[in-house]
N, C-alpha and C. Protein backbone atom coordinates (compact mmCIF):
# COMPACT_ATOMS: atom_id res chain seq x y z
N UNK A 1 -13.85 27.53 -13.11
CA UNK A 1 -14.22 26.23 -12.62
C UNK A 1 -13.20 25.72 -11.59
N UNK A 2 -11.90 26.04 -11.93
CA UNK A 2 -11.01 25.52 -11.00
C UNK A 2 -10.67 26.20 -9.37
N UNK A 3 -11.05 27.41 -9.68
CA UNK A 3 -11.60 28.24 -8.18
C UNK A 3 -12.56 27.52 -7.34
N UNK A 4 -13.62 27.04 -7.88
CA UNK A 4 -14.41 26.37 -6.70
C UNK A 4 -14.15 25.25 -5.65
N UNK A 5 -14.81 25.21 -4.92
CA UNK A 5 -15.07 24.38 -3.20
C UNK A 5 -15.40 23.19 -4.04
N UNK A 6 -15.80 22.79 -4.97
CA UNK A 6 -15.92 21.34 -5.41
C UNK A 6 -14.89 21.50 -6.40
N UNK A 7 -13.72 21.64 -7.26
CA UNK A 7 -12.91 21.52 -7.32
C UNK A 7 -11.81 21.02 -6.39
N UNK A 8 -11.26 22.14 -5.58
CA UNK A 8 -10.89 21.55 -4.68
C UNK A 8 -10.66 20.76 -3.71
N UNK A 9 -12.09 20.22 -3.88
CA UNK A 9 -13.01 18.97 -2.99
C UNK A 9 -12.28 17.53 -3.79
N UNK A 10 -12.47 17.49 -5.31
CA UNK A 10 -12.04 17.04 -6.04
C UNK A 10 -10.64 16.72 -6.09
N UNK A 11 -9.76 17.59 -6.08
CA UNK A 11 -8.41 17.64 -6.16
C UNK A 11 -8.00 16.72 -4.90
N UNK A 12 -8.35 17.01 -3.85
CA UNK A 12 -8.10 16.16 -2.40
C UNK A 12 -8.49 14.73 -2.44
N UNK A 13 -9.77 14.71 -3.08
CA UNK A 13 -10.02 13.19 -3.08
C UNK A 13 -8.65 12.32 -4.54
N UNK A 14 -8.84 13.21 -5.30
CA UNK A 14 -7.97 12.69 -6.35
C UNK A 14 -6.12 12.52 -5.68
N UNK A 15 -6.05 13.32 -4.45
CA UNK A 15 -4.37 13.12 -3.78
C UNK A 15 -4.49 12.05 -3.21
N UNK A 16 -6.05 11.75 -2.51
CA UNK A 16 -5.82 10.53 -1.10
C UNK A 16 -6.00 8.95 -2.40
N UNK A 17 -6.49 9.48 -3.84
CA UNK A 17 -6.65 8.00 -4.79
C UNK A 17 -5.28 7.90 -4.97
N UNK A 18 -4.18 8.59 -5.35
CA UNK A 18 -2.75 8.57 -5.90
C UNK A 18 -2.21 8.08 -4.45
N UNK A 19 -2.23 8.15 -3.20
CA UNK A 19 -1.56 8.10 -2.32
C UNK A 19 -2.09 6.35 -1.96
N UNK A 20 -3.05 5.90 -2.20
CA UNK A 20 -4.16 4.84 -2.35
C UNK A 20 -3.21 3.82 -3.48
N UNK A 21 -3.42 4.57 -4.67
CA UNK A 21 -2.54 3.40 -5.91
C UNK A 21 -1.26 3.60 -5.46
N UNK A 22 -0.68 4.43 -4.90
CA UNK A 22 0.50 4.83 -4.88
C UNK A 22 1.25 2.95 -4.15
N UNK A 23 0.38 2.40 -3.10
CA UNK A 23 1.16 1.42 -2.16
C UNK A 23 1.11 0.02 -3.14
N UNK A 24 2.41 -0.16 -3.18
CA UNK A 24 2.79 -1.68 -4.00
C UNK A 24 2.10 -2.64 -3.46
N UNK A 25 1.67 -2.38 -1.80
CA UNK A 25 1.75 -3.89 -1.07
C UNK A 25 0.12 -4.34 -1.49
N UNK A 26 -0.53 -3.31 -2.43
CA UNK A 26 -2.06 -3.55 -3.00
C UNK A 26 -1.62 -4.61 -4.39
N UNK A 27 -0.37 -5.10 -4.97
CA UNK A 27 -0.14 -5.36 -6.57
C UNK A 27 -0.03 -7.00 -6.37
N UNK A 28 -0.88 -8.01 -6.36
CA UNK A 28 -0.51 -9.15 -6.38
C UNK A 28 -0.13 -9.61 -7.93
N UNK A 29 -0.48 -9.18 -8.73
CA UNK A 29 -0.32 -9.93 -9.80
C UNK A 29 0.58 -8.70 -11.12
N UNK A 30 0.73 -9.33 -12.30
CA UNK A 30 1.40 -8.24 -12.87
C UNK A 30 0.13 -7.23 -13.61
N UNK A 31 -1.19 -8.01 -14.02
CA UNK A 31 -2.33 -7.44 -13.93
C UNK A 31 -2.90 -6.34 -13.02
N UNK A 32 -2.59 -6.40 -11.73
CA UNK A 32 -2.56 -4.78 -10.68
C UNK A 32 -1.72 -4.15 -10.94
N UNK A 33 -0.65 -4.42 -11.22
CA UNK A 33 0.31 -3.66 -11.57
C UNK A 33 0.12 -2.57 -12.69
N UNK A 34 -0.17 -3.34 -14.41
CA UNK A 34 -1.00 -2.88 -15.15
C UNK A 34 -2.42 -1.52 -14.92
N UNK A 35 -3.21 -2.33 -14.04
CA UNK A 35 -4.26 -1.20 -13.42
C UNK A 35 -3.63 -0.31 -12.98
N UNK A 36 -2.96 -0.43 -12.07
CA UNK A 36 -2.43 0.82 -10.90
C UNK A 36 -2.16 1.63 -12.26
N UNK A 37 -1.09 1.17 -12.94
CA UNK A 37 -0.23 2.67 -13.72
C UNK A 37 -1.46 3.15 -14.32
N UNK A 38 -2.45 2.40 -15.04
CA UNK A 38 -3.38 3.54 -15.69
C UNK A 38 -4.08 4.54 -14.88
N UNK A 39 -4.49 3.78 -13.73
CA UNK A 39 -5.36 4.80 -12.62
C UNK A 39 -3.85 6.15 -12.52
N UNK A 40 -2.96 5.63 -11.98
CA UNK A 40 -2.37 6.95 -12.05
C UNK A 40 -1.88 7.73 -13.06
N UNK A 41 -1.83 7.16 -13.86
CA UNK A 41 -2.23 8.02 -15.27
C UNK A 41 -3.45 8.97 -15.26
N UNK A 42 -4.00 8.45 -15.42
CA UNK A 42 -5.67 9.57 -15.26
C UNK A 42 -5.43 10.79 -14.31
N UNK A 43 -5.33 9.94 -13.15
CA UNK A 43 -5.07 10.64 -11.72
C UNK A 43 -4.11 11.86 -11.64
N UNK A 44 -2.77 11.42 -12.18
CA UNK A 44 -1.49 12.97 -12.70
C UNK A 44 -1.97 13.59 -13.56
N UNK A 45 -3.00 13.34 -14.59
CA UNK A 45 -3.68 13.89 -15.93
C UNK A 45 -4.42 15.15 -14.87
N UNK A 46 -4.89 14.55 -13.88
CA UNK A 46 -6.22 15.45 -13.77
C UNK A 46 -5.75 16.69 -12.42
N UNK A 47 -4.71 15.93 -11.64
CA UNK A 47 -4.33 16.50 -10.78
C UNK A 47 -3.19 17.76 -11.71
N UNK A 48 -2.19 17.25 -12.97
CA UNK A 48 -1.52 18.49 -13.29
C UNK A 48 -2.73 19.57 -14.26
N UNK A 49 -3.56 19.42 -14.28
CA UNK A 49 -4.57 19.97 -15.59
C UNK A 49 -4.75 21.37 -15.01
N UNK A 50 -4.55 21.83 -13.49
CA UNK A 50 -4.73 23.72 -13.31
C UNK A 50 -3.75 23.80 -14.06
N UNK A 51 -2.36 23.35 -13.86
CA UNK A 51 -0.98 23.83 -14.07
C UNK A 51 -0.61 24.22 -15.19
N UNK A 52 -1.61 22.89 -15.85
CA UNK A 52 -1.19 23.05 -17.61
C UNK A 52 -1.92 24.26 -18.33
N UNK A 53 -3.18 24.13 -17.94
CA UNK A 53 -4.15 25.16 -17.87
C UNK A 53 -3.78 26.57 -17.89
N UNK A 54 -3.18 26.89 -16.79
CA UNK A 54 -2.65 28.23 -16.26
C UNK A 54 -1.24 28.29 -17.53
N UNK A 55 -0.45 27.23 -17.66
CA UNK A 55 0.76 27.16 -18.13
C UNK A 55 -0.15 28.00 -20.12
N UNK A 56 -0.70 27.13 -20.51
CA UNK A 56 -1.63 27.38 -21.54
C UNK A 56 -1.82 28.94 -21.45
N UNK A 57 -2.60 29.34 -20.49
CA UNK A 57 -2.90 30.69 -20.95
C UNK A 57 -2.10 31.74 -20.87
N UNK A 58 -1.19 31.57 -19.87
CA UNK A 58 0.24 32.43 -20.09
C UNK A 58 1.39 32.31 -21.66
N UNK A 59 1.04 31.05 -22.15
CA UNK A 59 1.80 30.95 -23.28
C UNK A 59 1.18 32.21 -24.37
N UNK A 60 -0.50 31.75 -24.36
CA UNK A 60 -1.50 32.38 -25.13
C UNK A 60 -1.81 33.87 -24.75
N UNK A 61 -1.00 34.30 -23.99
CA UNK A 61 -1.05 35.91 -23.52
C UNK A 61 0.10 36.49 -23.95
N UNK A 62 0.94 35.94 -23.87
CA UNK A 62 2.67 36.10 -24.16
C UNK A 62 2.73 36.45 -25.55
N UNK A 63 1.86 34.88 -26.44
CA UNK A 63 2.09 35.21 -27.85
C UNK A 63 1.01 36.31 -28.18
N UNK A 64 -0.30 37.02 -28.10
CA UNK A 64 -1.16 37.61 -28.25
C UNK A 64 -1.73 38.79 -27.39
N UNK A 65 -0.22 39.76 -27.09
CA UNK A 65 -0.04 41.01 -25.84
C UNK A 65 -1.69 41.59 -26.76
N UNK A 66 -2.10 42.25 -25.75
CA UNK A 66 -2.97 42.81 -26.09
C UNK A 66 -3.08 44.85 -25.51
């Protein structure tokens, strides 16, 4: 799943949302502030998830040589 042209399609739109929450000068209240961190929460969730993924199955190969 993570090989595909809509993945990757995905991943790009998910850099230009982090680069998007990323600017303070969007936080009027301590309530945006609040929002922002969860959106980028989600957002690092989904953007590190090959890494962890990949990280995952190398653990699970390591412990289970075949």
């Amino acid at each position: 799943m993570m090989e595909t042209e809509g993945w990757h399609d995905l991943i790009e739109d998910f850099k230009i949302l982090e680069d998007s929450a990323s600017n303070i000068g969007n936080m009027h209240s301590e309530k945006d502030l609040w929002h922002t961190k969860g959106q980028l929460l989600i957002i690092n969730l989904i953007l590190s998830l090959h890494s962890a993924t990949n990280l995952a199955l190398e653990e699970s190969d390591d412990q289970n040589p075949t």
